[in-house]
N, C-alpha and C. Protein backbone atom coordinates (compact mmCIF):
# COMPACT_ATOMS: atom_id res chain seq x y z
N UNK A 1 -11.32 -30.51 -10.06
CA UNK A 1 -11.33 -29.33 -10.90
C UNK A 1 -11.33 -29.79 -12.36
N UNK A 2 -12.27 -29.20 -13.29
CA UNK A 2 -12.33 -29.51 -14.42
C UNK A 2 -10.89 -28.94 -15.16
N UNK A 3 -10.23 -30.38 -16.24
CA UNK A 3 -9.17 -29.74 -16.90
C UNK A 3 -9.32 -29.29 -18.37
N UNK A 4 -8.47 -29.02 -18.83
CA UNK A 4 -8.71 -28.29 -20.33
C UNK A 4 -7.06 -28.28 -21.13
N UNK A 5 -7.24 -28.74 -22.33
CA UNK A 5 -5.55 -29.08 -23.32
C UNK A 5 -5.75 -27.74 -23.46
N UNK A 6 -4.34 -27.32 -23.85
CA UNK A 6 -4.56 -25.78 -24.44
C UNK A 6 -2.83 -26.03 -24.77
N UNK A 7 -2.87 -25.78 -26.26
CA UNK A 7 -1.85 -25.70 -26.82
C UNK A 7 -0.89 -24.65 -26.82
N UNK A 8 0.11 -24.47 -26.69
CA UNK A 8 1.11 -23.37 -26.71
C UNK A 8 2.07 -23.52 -27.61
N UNK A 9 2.72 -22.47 -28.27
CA UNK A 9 3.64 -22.44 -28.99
C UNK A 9 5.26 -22.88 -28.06
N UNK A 10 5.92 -23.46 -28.56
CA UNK A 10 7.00 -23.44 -28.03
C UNK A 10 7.85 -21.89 -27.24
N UNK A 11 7.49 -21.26 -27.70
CA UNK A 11 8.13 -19.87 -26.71
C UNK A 11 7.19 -19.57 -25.67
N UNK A 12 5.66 -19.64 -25.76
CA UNK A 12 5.10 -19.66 -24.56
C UNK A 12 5.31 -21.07 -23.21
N UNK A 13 5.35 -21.84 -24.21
CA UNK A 13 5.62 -23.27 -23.40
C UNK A 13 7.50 -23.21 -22.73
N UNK A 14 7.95 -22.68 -23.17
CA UNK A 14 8.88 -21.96 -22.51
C UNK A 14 9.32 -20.90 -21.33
N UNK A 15 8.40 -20.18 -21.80
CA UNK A 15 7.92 -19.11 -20.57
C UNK A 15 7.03 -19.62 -19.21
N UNK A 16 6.32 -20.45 -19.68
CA UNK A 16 5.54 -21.41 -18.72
C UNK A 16 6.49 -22.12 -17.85
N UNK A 17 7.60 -23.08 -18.48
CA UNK A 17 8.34 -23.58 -17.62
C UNK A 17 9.32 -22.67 -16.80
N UNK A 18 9.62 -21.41 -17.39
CA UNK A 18 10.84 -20.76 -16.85
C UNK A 18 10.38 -20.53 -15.20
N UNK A 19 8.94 -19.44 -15.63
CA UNK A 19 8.00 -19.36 -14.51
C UNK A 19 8.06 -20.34 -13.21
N UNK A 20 7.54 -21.60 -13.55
CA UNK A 20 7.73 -22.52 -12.59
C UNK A 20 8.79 -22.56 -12.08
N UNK A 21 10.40 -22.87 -12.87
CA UNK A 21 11.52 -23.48 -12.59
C UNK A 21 11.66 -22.24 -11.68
N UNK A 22 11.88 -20.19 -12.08
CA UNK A 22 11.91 -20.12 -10.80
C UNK A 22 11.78 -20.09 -9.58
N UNK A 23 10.68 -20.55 -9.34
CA UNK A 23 9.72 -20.47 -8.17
C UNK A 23 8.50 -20.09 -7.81
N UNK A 24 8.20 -19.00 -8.95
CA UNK A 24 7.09 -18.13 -8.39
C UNK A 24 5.76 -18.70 -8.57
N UNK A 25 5.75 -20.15 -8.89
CA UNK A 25 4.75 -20.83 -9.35
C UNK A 25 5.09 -22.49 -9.08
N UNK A 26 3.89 -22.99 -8.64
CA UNK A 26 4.29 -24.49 -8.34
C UNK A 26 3.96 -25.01 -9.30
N UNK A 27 3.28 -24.33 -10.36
CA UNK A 27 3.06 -25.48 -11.88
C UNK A 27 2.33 -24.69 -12.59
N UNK A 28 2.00 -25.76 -13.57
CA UNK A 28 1.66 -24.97 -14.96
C UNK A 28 0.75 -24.38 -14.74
N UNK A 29 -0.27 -25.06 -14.22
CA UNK A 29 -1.85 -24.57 -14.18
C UNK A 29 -2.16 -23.08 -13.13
N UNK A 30 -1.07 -22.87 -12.19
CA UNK A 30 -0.92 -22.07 -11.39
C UNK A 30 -0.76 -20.71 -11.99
N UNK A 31 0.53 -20.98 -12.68
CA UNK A 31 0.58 -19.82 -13.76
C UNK A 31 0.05 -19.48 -14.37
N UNK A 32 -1.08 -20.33 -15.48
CA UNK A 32 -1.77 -19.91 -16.48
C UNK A 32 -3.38 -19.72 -15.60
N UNK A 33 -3.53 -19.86 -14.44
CA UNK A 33 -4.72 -19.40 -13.63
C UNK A 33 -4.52 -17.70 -13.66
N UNK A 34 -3.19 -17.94 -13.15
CA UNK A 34 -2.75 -16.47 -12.77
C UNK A 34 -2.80 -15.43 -13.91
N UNK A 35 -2.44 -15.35 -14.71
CA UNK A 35 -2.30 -15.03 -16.33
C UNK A 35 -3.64 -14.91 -16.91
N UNK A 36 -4.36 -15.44 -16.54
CA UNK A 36 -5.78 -15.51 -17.42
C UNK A 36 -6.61 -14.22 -16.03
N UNK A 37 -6.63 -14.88 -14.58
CA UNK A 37 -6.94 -13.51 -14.02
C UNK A 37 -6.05 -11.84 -14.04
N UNK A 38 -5.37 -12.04 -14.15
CA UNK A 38 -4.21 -10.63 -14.65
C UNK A 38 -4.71 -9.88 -16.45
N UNK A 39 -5.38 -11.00 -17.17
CA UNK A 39 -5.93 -10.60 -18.53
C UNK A 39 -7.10 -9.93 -18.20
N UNK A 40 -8.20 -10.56 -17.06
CA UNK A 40 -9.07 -10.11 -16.56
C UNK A 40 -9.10 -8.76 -16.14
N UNK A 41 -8.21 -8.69 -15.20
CA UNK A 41 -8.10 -7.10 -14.79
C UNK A 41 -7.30 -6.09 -15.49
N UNK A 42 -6.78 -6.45 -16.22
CA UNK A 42 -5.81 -5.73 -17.26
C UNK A 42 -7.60 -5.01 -18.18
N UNK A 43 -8.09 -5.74 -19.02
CA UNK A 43 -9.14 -5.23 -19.81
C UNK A 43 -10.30 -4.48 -18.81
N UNK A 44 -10.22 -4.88 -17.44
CA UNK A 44 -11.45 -3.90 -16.83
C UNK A 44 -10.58 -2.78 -16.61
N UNK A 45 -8.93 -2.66 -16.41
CA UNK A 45 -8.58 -1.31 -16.07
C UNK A 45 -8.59 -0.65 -17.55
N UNK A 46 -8.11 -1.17 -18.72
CA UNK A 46 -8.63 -0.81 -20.12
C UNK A 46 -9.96 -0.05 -19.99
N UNK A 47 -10.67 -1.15 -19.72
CA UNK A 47 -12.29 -0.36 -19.96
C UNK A 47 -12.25 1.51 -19.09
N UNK A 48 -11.73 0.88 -17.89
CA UNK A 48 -11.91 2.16 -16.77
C UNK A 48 -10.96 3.77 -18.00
N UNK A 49 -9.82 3.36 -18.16
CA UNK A 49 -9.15 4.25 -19.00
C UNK A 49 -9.47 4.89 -20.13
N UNK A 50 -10.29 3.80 -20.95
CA UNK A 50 -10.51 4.75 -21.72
C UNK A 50 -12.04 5.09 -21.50
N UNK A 51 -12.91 4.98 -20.62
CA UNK A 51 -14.02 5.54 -20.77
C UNK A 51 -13.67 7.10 -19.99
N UNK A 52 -12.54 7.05 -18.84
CA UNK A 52 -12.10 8.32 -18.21
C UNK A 52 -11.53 9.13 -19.51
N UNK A 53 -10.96 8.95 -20.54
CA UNK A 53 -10.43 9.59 -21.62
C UNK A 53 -11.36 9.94 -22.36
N UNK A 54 -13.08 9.20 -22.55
CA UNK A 54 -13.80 9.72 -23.77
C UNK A 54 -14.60 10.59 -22.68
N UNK A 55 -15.11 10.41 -21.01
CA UNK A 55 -15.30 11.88 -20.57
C UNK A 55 -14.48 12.95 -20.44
N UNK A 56 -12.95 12.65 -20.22
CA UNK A 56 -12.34 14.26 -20.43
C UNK A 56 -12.59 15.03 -21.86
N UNK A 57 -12.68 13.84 -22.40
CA UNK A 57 -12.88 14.45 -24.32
C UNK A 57 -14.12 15.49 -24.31
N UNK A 58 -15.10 14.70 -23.78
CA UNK A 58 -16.75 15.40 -23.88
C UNK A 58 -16.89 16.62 -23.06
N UNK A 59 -16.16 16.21 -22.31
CA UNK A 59 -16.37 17.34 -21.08
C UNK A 59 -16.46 18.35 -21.36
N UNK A 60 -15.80 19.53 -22.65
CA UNK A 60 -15.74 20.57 -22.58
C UNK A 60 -17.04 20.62 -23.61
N UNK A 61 -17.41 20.13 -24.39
CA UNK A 61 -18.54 19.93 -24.98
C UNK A 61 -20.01 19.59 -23.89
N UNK A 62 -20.43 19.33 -23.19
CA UNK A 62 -21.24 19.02 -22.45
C UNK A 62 -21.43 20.38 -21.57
N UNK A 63 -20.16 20.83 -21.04
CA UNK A 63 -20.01 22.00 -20.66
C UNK A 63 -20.60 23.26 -21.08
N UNK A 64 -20.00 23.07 -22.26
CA UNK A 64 -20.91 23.95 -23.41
C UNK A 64 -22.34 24.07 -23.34
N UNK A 65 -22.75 22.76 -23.28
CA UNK A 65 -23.95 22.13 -23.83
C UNK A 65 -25.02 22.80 -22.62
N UNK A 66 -24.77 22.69 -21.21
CA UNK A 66 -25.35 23.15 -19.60
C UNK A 66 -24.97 24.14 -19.98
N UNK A 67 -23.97 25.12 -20.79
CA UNK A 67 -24.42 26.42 -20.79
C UNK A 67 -25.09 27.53 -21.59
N UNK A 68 -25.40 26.55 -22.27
CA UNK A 68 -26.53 27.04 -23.47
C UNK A 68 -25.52 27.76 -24.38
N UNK A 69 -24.31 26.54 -24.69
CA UNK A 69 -23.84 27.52 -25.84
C UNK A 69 -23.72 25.88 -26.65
N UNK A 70 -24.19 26.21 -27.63
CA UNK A 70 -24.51 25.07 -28.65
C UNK A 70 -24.40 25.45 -30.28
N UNK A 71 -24.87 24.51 -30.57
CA UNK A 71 -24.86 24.87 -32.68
C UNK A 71 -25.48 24.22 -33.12
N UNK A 72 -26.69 24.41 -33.26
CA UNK A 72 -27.73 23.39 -34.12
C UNK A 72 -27.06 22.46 -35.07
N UNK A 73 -27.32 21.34 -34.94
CA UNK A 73 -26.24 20.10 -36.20
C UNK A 73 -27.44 19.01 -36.51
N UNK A 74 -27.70 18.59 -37.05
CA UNK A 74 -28.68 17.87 -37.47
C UNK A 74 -28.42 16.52 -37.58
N UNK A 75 -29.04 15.48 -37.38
CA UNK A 75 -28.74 13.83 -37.92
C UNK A 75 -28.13 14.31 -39.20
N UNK A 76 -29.30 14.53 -40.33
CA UNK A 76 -28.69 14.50 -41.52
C UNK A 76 -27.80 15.27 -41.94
N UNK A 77 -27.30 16.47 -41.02
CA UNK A 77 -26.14 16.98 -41.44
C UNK A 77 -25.11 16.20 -41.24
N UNK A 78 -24.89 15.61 -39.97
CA UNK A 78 -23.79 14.46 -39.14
C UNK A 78 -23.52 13.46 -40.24
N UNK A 79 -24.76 13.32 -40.96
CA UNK A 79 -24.69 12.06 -41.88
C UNK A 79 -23.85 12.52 -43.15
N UNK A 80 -24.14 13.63 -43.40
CA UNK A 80 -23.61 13.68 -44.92
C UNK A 80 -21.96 14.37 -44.44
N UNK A 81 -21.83 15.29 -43.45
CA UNK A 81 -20.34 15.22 -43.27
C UNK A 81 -19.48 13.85 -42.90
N UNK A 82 -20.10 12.80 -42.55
CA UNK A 82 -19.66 11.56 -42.70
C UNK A 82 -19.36 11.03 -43.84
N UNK A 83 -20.11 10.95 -44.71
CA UNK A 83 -20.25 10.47 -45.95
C UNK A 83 -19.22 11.63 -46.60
N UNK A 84 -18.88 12.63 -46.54
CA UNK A 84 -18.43 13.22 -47.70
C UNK A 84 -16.67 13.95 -46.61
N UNK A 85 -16.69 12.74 -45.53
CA UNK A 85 -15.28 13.05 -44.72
C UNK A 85 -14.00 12.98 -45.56
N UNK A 86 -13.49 13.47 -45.44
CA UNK A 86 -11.76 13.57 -46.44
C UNK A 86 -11.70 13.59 -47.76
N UNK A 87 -13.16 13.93 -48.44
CA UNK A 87 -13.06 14.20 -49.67
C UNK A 87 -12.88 15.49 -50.01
C-alpha cells in the first residue's frame, strides 16, 4: 500500500493516539483511513441536504410557475436589482 507523511498538530496527533490506545483502532493509519472515509460521506450527505433545502425553497415558486401564475422579470431587471441591492 502506497504511504504518505501527513503532519498533524500536536492535539490531532493526540487524538490519533487516544483513538488507538482505546481500542477502537489498531493504528494510526486505520483511523485516519476511517476519518478521511467518514469526511467522504459527511460532504455527500451535505450535498444531499442542502440540495433537499434549495427544492423545498423553489417549490412553491415552480408551483406557481405549472400554474400559470407568474410575473414577467427580465435578465436586465434581475441585473439591476442586483446591482442596486441594499442601497
Amino acid at each position: 500500500m502506497p504511504t504518505m507523511n501527513v503532519s498533524l498538530t500536536p492535539e490531532l496527533m493526540h487524538l490519533v493516539h487516544s483513538k488507538v490506545a482505546s481500542g477502537m483502532y489498531n493504528n494510526a493509519s486505520e483511523f485516519v483511513r476511517e476519518a478521511i472515509r467518514n469526511i467522504d460521506t459527511n460532504e455527500a450527505l451535505l450535498y444531499e441536504l442542502k440540495l433537499a433545502k434549495l427544492k423545498a425553497i423553489l417549490k412553491p415558486a415552480i408551483d406557481d410557475a405549472e400554474n400559470g401564475i407568474y410575473v414577467d422579470y427580465s435578465f436586465d431587471q434581475l441585473m439591476h436589482d442586483i446591482d442596486h441591492e441594499g442601497s
